[in-house]
Protein backbone atom coordinates (compact mmCIF):
# COMPACT_ATOMS: atom_id res chain seq x y z
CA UNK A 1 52.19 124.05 96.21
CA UNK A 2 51.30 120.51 95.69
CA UNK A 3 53.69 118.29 98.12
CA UNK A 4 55.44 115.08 95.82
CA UNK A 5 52.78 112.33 97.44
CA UNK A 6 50.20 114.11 96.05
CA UNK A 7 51.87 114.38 92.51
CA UNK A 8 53.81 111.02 92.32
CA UNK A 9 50.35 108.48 93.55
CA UNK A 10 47.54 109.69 91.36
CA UNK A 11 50.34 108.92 88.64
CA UNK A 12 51.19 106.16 89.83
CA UNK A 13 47.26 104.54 90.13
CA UNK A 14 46.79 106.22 86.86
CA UNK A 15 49.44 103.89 85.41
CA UNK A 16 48.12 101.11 87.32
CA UNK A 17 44.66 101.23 86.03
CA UNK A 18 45.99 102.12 82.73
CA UNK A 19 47.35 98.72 82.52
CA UNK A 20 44.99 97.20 84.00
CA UNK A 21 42.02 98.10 81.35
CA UNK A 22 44.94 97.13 78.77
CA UNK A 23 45.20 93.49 80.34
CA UNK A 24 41.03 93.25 80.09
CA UNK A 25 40.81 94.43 76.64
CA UNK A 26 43.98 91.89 75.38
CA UNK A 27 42.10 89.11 77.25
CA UNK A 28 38.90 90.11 75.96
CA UNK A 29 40.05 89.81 72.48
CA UNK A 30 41.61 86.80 73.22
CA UNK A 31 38.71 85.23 74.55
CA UNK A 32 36.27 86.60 71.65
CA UNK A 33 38.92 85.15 69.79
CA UNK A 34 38.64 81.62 71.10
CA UNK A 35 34.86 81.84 70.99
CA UNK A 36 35.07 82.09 67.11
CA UNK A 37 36.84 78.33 66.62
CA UNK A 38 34.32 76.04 65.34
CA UNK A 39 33.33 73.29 67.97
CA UNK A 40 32.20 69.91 66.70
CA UNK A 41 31.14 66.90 69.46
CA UNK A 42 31.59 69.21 72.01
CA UNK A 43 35.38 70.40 71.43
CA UNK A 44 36.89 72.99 69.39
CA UNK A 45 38.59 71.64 66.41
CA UNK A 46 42.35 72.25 67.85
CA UNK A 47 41.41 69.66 70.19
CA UNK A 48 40.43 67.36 67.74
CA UNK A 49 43.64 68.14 65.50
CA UNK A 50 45.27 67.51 68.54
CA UNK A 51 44.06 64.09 69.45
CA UNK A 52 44.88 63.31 65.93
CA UNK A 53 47.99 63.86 65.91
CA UNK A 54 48.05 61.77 69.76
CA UNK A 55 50.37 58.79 69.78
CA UNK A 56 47.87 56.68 71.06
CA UNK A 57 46.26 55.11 68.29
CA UNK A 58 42.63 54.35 69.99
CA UNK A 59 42.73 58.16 70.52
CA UNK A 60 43.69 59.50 67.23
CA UNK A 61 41.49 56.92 65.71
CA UNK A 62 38.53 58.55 67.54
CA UNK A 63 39.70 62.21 65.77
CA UNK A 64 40.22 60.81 62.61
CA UNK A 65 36.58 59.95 62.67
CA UNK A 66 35.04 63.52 64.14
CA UNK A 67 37.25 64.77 61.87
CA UNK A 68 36.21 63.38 59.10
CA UNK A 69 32.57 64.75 59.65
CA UNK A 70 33.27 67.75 60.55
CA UNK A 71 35.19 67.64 56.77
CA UNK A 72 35.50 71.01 54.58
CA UNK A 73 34.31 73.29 57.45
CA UNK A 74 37.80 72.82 59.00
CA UNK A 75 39.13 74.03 56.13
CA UNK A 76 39.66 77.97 57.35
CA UNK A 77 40.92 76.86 60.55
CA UNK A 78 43.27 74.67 59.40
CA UNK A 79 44.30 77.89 57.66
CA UNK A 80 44.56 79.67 60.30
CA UNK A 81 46.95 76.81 61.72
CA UNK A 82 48.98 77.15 58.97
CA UNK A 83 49.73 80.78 59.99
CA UNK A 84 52.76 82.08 61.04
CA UNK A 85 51.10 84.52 63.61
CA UNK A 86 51.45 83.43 67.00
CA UNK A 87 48.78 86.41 67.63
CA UNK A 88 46.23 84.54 65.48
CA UNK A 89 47.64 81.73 64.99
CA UNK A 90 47.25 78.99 66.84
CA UNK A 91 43.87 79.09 68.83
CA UNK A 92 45.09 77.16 71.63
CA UNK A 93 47.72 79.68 72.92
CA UNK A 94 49.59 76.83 74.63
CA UNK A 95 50.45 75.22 71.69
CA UNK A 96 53.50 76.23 69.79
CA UNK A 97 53.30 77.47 66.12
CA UNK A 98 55.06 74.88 64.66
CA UNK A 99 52.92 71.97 66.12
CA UNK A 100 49.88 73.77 65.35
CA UNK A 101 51.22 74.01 61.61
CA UNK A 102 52.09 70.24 61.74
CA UNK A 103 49.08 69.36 63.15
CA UNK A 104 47.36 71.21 60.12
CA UNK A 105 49.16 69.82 57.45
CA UNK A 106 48.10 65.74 58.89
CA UNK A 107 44.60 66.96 58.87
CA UNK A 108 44.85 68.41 55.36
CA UNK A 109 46.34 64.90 54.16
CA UNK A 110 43.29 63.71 56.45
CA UNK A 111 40.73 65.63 54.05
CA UNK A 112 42.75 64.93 50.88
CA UNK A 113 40.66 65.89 47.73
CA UNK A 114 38.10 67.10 49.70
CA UNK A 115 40.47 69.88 50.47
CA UNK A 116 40.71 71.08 47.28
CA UNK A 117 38.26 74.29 48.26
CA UNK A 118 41.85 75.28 50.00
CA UNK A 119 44.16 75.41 47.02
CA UNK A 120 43.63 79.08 45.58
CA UNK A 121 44.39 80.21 49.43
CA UNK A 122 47.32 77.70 50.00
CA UNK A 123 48.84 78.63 46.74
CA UNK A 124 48.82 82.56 47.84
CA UNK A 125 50.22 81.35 51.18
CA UNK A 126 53.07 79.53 49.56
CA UNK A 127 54.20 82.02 47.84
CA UNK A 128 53.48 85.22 50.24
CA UNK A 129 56.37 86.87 52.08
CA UNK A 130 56.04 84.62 55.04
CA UNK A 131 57.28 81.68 53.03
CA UNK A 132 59.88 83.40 51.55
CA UNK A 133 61.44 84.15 54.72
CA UNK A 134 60.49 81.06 56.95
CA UNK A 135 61.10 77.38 55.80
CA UNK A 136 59.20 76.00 58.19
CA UNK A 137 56.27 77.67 56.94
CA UNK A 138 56.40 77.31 53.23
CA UNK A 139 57.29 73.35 54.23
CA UNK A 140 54.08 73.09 55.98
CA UNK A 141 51.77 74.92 53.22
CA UNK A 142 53.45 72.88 50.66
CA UNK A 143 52.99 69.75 52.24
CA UNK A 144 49.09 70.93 52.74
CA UNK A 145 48.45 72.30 49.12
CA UNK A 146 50.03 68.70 47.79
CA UNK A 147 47.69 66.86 50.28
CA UNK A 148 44.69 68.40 48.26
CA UNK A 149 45.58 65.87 45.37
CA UNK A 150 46.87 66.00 41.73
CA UNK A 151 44.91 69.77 41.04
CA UNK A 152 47.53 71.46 43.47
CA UNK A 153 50.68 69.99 40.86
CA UNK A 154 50.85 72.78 38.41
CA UNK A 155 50.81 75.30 41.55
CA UNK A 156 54.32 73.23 43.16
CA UNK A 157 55.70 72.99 39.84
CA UNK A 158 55.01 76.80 39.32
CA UNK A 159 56.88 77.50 42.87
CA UNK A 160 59.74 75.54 41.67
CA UNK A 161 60.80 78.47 39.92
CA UNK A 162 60.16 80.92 42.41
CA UNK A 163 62.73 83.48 43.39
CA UNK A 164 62.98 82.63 46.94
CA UNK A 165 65.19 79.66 47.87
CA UNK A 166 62.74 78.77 50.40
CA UNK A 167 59.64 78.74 48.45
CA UNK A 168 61.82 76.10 45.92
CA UNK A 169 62.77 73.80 48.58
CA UNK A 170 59.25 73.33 50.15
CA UNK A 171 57.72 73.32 46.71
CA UNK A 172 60.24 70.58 45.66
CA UNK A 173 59.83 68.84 49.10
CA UNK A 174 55.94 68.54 48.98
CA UNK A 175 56.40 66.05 46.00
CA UNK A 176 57.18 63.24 48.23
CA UNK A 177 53.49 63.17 49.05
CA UNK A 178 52.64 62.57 45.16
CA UNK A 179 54.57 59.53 45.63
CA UNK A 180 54.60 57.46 41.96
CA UNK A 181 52.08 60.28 40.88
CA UNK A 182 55.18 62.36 40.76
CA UNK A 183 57.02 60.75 37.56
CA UNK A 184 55.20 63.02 35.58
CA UNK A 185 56.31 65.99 36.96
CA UNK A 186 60.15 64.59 36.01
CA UNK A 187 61.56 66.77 33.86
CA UNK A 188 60.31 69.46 35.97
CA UNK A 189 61.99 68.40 39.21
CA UNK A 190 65.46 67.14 36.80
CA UNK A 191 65.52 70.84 36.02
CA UNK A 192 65.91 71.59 39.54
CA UNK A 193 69.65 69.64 39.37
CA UNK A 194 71.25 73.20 37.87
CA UNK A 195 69.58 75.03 40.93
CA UNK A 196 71.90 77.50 42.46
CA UNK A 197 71.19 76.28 46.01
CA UNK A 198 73.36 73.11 46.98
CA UNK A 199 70.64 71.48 49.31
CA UNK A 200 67.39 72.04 46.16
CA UNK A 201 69.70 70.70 43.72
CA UNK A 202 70.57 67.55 46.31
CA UNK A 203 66.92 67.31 46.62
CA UNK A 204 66.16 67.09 43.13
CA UNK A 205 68.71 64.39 42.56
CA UNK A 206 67.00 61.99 44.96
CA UNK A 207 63.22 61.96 43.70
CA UNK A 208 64.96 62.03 40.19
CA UNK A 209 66.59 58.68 41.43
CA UNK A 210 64.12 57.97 43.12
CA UNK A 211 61.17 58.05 40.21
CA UNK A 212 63.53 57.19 37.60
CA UNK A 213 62.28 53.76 36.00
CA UNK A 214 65.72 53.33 34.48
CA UNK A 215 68.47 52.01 36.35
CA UNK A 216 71.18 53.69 33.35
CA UNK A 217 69.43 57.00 34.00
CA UNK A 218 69.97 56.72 37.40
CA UNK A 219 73.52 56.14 37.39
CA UNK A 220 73.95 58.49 34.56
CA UNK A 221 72.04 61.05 36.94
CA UNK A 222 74.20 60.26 39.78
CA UNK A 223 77.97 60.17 37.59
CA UNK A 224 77.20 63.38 37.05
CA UNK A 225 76.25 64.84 40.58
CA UNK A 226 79.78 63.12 41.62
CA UNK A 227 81.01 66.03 40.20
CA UNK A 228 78.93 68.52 41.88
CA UNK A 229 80.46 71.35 43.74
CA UNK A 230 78.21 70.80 47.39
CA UNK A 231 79.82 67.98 49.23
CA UNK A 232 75.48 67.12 50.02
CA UNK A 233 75.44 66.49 46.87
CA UNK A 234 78.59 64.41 46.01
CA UNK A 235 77.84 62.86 48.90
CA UNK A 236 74.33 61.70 48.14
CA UNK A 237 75.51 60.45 44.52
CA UNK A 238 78.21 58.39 45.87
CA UNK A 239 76.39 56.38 48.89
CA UNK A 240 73.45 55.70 45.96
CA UNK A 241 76.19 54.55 43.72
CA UNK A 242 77.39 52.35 46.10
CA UNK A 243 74.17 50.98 47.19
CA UNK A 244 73.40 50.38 43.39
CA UNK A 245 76.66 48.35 42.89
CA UNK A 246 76.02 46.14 46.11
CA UNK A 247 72.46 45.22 45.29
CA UNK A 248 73.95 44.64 41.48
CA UNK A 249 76.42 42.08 43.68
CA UNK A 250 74.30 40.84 45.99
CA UNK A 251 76.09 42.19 48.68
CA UNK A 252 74.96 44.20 52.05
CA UNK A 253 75.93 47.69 51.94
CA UNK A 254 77.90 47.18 55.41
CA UNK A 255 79.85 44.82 53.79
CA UNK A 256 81.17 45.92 50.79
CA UNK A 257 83.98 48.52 50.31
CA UNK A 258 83.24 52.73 49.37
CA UNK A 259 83.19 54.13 46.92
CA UNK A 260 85.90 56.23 46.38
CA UNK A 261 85.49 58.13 42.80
């Protein structure tokens, strides 16, 4: 009869050098993994999105440039970026998700038009289940797929109508990167002022204030948000109201009494 050494120790190394092959093989993969990021000047591009991003100006100036050459071929890792995966997403493993997504999205208004390869896949991205259920996420593909230039604006506007609050929001968010290019898209984003979600239709009211070129449409816009049943929203209407009526009277907004109604 075997004695309980003999039982409990082969067991026991068995487990060992079960989890020891397991710790090779996740390394492995990780390391196959790595070796399939694209290197340009000598550094993988995460490096180079990373210097980008790099407060120091000499240093991100010296990105912008390599990453400017290196141009649509960062296009699928950027993607990859943009993932909400921390398995496959990002490269450099320590780098959090959401700086690797942030870092993506400054590179994608980097490549601008050039991007444009990118839309079909950003537009799937935006409105996958990933961005349904994390803001963050849709935010960042938004902002990306609007980067790519006036082509991606019938995909936003589409998303503005999306089921998921989420998917809305980020859509509605990403066209603050159209800038003046966005008055078009009025109507469209006005529409978004009967949304069911307080902070959308909040949102909505400033870029429609915001692009309006009339100053009675604006304050017609914002009477009626007074009314609103979110406090965001009341509360937006109101300080833009006042604002309106100080620069009308040449006074500083610290200066000059609330408005109350």
């Amino acid at each position: 009869m075997p004695n309980l050494c003999s039982v409990v120790f082969p067991r026991f190394w068995k487990i060992i050098i079960a989890s020891l092959f397991i710790s090779i093989a996740i390394a492995s993969v990780a390391i196959i993994h790595r070796s399939r990021e694209p290197v340009w000047a000598g550094k993988p591009i995460s490096a180079w999105c990373s210097q980008y991003a790099d407060l120091n100006q000499d240093r991100s100036d010296a990105a912008k440039s390599q990453l400017q050459g290196i141009g649509k071929a960062a296009i699928p890792f950027l993607v990859k970026q943009l993932q909400d995966n921390p398995r496959s997403a990002p490269f450099d493993s320590q780098k959090s998700v959401s700086d690797s997504r942030s870092e993506a999205v400054l590179v994608f208004r980097l490549l601008g038009t050039n991007a444009e390869s990118a839309i079909p896949t950003l537009s799937n991205m935006l409105t996958n289940s990933i961005s349904a259920t994390n803001l963050d996420s849709a935010i960042a593909v938004a902002e990306s797929l609007a980067s790519t230039g006036p082509a991606s604006k019938p995909l936003l506007l589409a998303a503005l109508s999306n089921p998921s609050r989420n998917i809305r929001f980020a859509a509605l968010a990403a066209f603050g990167d159209f800038g003046t290019e966005a008055k078009a898209a009025l109507p469209i984003i006005e529409a978004r002022l009967n949304d069911s979600d307080g902070e959308i239709r909040s949102l909505a009211l400033y870029f429609s204030v915001r692009f309006c070129d009339s100053r009675e449409k604006q304050r017609e816009l914002l009477l009626g948000a007074q009314k609103d049943v979110d406090s965001r929203v009341r509360s937006f209407a109101i300080g833009e109201l006042n604002r309106m009526d100080h620069e009308a009277e040449g006074r500083s907004p610290e200066n000059a009494p609330l408005r109350r109604d």
